[in-house]
C-alpha atoms as a PDB file:
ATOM      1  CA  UNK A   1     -79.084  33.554  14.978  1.00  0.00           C
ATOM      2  CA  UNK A   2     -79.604  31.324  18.060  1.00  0.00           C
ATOM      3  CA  UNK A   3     -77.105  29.965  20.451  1.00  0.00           C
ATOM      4  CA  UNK A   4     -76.622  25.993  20.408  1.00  0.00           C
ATOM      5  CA  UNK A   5     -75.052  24.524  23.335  1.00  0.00           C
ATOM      6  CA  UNK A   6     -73.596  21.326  23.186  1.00  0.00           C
ATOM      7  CA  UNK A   7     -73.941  18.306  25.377  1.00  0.00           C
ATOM      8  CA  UNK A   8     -72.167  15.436  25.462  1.00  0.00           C
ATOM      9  CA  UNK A   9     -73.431  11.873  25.665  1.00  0.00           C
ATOM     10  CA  UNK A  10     -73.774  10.884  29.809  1.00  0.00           C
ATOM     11  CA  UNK A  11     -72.713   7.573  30.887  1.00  0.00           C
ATOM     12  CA  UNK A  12     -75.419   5.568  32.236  1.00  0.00           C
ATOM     13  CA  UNK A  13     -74.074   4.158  35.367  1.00  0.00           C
ATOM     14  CA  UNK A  14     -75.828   0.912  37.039  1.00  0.00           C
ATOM     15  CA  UNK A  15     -77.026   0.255  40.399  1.00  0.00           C
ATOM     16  CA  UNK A  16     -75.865  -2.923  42.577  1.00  0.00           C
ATOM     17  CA  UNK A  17     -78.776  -3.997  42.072  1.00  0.00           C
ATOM     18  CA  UNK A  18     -78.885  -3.991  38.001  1.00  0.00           C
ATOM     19  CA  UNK A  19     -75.315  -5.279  38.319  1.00  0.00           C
ATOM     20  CA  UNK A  20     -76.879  -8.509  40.646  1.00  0.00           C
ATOM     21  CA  UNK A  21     -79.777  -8.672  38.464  1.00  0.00           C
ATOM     22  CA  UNK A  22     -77.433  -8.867  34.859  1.00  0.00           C
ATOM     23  CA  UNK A  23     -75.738 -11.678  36.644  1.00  0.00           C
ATOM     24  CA  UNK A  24     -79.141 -13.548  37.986  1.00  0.00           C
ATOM     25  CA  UNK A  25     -80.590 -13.515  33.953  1.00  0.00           C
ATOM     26  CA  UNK A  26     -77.779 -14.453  32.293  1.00  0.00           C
ATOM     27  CA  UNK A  27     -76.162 -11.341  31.159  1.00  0.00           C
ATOM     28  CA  UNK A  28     -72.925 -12.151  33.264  1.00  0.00           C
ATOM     29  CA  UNK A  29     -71.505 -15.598  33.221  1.00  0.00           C
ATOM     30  CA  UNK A  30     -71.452 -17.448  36.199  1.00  0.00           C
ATOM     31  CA  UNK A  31     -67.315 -17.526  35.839  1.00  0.00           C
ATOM     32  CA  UNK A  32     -67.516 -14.234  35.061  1.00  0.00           C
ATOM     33  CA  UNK A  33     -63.705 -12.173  36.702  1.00  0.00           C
ATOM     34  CA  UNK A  34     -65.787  -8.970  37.035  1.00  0.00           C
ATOM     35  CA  UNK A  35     -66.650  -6.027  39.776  1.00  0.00           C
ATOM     36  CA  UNK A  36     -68.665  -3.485  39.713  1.00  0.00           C
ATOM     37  CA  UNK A  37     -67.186   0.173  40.054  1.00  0.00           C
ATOM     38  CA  UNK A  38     -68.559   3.297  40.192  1.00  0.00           C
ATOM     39  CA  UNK A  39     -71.345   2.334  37.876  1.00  0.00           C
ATOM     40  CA  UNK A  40     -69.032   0.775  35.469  1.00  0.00           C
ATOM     41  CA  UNK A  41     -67.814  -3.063  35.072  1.00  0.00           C
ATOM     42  CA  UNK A  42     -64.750  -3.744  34.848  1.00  0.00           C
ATOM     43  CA  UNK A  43     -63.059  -7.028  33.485  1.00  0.00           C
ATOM     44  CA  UNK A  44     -60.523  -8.298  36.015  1.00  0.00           C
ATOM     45  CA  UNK A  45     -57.215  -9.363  35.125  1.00  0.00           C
ATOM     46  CA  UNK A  46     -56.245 -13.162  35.620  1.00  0.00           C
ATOM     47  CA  UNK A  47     -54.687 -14.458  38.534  1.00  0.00           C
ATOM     48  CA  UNK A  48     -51.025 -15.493  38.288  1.00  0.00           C
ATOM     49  CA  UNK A  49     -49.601 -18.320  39.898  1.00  0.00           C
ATOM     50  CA  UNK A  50     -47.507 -15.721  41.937  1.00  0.00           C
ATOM     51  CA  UNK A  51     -50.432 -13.458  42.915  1.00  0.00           C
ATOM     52  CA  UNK A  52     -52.407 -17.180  44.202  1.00  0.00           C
ATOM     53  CA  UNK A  53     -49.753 -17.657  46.598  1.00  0.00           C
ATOM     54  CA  UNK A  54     -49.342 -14.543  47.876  1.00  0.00           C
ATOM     55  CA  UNK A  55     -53.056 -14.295  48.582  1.00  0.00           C
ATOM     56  CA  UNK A  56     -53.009 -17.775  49.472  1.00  0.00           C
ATOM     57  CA  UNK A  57     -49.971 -17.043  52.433  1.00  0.00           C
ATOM     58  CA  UNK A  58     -52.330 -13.710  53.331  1.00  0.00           C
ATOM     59  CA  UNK A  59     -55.146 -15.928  53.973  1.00  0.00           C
ATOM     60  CA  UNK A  60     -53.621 -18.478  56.207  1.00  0.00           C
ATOM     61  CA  UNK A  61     -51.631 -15.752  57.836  1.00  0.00           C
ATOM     62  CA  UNK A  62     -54.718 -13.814  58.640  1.00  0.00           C
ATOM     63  CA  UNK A  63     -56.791 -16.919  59.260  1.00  0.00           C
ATOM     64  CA  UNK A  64     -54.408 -17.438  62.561  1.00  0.00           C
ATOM     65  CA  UNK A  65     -53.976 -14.109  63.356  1.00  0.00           C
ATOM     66  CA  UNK A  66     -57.208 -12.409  63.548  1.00  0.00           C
ATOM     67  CA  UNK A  67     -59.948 -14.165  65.621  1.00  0.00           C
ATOM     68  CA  UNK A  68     -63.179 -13.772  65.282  1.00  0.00           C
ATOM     69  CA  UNK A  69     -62.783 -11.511  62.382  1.00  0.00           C
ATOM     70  CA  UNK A  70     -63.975 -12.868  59.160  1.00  0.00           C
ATOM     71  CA  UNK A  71     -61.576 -13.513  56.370  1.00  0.00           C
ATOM     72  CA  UNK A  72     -62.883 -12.871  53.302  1.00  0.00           C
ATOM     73  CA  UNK A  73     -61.077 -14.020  50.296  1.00  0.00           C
ATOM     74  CA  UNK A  74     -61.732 -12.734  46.858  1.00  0.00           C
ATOM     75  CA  UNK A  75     -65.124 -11.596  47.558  1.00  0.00           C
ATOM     76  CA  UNK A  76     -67.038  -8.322  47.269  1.00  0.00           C
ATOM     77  CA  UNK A  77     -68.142  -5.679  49.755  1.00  0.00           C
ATOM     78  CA  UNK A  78     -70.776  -3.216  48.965  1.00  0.00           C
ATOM     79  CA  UNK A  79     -69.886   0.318  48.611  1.00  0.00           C
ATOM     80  CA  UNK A  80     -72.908   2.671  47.928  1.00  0.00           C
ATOM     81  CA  UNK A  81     -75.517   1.584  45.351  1.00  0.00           C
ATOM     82  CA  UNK A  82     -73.127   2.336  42.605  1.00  0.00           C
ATOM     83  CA  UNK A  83     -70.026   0.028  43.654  1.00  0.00           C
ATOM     84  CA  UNK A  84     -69.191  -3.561  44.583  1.00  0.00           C
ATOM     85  CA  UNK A  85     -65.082  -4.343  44.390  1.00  0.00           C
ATOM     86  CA  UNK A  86     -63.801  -7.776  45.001  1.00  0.00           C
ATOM     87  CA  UNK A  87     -60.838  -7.009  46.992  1.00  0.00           C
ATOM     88  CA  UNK A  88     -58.180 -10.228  47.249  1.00  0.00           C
ATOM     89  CA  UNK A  89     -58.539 -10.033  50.726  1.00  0.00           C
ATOM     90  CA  UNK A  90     -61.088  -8.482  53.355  1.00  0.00           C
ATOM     91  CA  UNK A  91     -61.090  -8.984  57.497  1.00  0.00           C
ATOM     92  CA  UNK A  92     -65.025  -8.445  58.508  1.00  0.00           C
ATOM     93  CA  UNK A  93     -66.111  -7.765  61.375  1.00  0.00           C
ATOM     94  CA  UNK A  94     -68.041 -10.924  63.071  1.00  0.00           C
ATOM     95  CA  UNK A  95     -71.127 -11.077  62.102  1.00  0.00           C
ATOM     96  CA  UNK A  96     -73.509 -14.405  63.499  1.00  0.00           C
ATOM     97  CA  UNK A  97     -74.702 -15.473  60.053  1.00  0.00           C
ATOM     98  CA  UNK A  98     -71.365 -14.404  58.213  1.00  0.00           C
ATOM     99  CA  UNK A  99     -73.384 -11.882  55.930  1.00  0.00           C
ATOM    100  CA  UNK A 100     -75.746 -14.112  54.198  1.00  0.00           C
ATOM    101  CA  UNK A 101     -78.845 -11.809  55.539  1.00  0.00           C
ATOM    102  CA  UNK A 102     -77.003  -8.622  53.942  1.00  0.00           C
ATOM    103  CA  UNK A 103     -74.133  -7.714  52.318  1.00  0.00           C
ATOM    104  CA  UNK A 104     -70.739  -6.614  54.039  1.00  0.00           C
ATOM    105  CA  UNK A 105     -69.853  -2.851  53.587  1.00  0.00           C
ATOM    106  CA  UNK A 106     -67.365  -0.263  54.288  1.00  0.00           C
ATOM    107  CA  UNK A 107     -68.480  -0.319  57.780  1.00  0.00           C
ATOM    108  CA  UNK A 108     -67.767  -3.987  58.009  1.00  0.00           C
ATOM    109  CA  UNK A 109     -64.324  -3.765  56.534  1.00  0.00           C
ATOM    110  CA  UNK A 110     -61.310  -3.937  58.957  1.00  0.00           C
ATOM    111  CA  UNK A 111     -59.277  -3.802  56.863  1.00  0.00           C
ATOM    112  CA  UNK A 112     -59.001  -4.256  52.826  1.00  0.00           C
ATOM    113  CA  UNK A 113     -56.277  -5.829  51.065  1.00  0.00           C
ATOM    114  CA  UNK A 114     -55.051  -6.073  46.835  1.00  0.00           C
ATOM    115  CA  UNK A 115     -52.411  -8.094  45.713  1.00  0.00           C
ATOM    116  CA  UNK A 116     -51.636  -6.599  42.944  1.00  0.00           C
ATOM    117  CA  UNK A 117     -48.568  -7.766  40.268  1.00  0.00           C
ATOM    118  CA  UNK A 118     -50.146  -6.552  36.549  1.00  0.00           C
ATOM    119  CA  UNK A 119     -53.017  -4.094  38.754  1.00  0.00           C
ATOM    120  CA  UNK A 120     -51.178  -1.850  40.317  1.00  0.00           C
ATOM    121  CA  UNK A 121     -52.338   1.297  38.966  1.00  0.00           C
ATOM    122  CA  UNK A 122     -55.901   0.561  39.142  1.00  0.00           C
ATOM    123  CA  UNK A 123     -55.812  -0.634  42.202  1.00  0.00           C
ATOM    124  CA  UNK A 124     -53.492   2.542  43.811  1.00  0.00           C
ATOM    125  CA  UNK A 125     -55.794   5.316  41.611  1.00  0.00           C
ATOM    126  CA  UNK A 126     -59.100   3.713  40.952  1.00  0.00           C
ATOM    127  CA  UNK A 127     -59.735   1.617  44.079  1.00  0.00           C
ATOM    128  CA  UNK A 128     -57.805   3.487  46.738  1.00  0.00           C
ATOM    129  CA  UNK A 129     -59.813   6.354  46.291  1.00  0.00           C
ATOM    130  CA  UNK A 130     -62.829   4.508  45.967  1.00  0.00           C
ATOM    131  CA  UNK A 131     -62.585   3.206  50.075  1.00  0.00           C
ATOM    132  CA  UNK A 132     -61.411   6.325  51.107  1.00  0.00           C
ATOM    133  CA  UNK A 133     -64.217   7.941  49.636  1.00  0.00           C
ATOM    134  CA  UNK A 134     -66.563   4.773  51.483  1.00  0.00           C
ATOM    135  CA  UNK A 135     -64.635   5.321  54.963  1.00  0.00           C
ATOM    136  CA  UNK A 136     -62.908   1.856  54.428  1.00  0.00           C
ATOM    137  CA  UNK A 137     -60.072   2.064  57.403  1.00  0.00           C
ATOM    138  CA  UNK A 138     -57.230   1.053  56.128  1.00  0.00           C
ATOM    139  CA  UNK A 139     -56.294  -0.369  53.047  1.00  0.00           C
ATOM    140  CA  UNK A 140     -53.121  -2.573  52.147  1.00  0.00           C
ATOM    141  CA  UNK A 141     -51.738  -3.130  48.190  1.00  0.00           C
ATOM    142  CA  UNK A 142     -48.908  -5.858  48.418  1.00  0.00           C
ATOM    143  CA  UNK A 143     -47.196  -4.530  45.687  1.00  0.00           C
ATOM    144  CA  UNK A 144     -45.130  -7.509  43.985  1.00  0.00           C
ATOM    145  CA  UNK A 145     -42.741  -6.250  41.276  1.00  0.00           C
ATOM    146  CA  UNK A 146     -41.620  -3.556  43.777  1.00  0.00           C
ATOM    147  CA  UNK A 147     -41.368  -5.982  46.282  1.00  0.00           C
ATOM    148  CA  UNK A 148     -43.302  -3.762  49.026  1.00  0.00           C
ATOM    149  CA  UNK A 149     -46.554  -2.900  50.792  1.00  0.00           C
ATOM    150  CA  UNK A 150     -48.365   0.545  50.777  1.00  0.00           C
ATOM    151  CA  UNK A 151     -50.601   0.996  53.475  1.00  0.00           C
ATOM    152  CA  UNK A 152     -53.422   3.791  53.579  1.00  0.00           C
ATOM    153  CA  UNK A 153     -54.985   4.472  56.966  1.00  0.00           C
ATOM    154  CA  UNK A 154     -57.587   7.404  58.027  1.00  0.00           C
ATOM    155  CA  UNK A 155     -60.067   8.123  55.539  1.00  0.00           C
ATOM    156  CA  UNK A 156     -60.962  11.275  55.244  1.00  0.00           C
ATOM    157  CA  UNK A 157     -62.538  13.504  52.713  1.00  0.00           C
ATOM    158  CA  UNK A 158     -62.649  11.006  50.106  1.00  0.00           C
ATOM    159  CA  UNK A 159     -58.499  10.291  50.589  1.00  0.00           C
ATOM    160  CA  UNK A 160     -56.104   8.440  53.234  1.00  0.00           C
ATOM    161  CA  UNK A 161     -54.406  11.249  55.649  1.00  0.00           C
ATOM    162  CA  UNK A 162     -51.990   8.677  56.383  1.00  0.00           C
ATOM    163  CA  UNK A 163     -50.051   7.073  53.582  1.00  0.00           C
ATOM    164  CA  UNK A 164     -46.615   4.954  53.587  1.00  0.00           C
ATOM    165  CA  UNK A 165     -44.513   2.506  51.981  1.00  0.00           C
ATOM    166  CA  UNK A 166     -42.749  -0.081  53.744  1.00  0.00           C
ATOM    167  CA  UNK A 167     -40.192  -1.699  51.667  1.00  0.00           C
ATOM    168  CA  UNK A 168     -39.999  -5.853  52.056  1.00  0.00           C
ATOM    169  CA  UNK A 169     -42.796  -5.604  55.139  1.00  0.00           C
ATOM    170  CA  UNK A 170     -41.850  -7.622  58.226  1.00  0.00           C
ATOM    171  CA  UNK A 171     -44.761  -8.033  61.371  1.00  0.00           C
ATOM    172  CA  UNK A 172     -47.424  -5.458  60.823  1.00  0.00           C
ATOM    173  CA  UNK A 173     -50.051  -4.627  62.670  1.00  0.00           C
ATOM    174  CA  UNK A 174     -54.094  -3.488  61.827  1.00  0.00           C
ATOM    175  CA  UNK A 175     -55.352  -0.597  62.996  1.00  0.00           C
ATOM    176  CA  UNK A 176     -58.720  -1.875  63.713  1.00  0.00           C
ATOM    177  CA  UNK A 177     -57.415  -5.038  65.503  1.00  0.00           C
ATOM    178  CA  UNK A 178     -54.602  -3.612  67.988  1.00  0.00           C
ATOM    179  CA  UNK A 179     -53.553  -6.439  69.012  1.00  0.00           C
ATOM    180  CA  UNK A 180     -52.980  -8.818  66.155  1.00  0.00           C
ATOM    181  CA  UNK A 181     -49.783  -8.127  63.875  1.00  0.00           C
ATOM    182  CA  UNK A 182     -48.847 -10.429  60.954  1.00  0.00           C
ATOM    183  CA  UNK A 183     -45.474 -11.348  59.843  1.00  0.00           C
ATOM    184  CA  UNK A 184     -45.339 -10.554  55.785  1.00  0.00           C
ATOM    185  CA  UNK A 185     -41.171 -11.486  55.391  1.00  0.00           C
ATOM    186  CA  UNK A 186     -42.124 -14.631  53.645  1.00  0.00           C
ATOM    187  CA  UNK A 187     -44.232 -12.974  51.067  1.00  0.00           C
ATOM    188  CA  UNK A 188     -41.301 -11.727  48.783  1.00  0.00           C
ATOM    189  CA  UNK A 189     -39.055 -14.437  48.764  1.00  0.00           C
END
């Protein structure tokens, strides 16, 4: 009597690539709230009217604030050939054609932030990890029903070394830009 070992079905996981190309025949709608994740796409959740201003204060905040830097709002960054977020917010470095020649990366990210009200979770256990693991810098999630902001700085090993919670955030500053700090007060009121 033989031995039978039994498999189990493996996900097929798409490229960036396949993702763009779905999207460039049709398979994706234009419209489409989607990003790509570790092979996988994921249906985003709507927007709130709460979670537009917030990321609408971020923006003009960081607009101001930062520079040079490119303020990227509610677009992707490429992470691997397996993984394309779409952050709410993302401070670039400057680049001279403002990444129309290639896409923006880990490397390019200063620093990465989600707004999240309904996302939370995901965005603390799926995403999280996910820069770490891409050597994103820092990372902020402006967590709205808990009224606070966790920051994750130092990737390392596929994790944050540095971790913390700062309840109802005042000025902050960015680790990659040492001399630019925003005031976040007016986000929670």
């Amino acid at each position: 009597m033989g031995t039978t070992m039994e498999t189990w079905p493996r996900r097929h996981r798409i490229t960036v690539d396949d993702y763009h190309r779905m999207a460039e025949v049709g398979l994706l709608a234009p419209d489409a709230r989607v990003e790509l994740i570790d092979g996988e796409i994921f249906e985003m959740a709507p927007i709130g009217k709460e979670h537009n201003s917030v990321v609408d204060q971020l923006t003009r905040l960081f607009v101001r604030a930062v520079g040079d830097a490119i303020v990227r709002v509610q677009g992707s960054i490429r992470l691997g050939t397996t993984s394309e977020p779409q952050p709410d917010l993302v401070l670039l470095r400057p680049s001279a054609d403002f990444y129309r020649s290639r896409f923006a990366t880990a490397a390019d990210a200063l620093l990465v932030v989600e707004v999240s009200d309904t996302t939370l979770r995901y965005d603390r256990d799926v995403k999280v990890p996910l820069y770490a693991r891409h050597g994103v810098l820092e990372v902020w999630i402006v967590d709205l029903s808990n009224e606070r902001l966790l920051v994750f700085e130092e990737p390392e090993g596929g994790d944050y070394r540095r971790r913390d919670v700062v309840e109802r955030p005042s000025r902050m500053s960015i680790a990659a830009l040492p001399r630019v700090d925003v005031d976040l007060s007016a986000l929670f009121d």
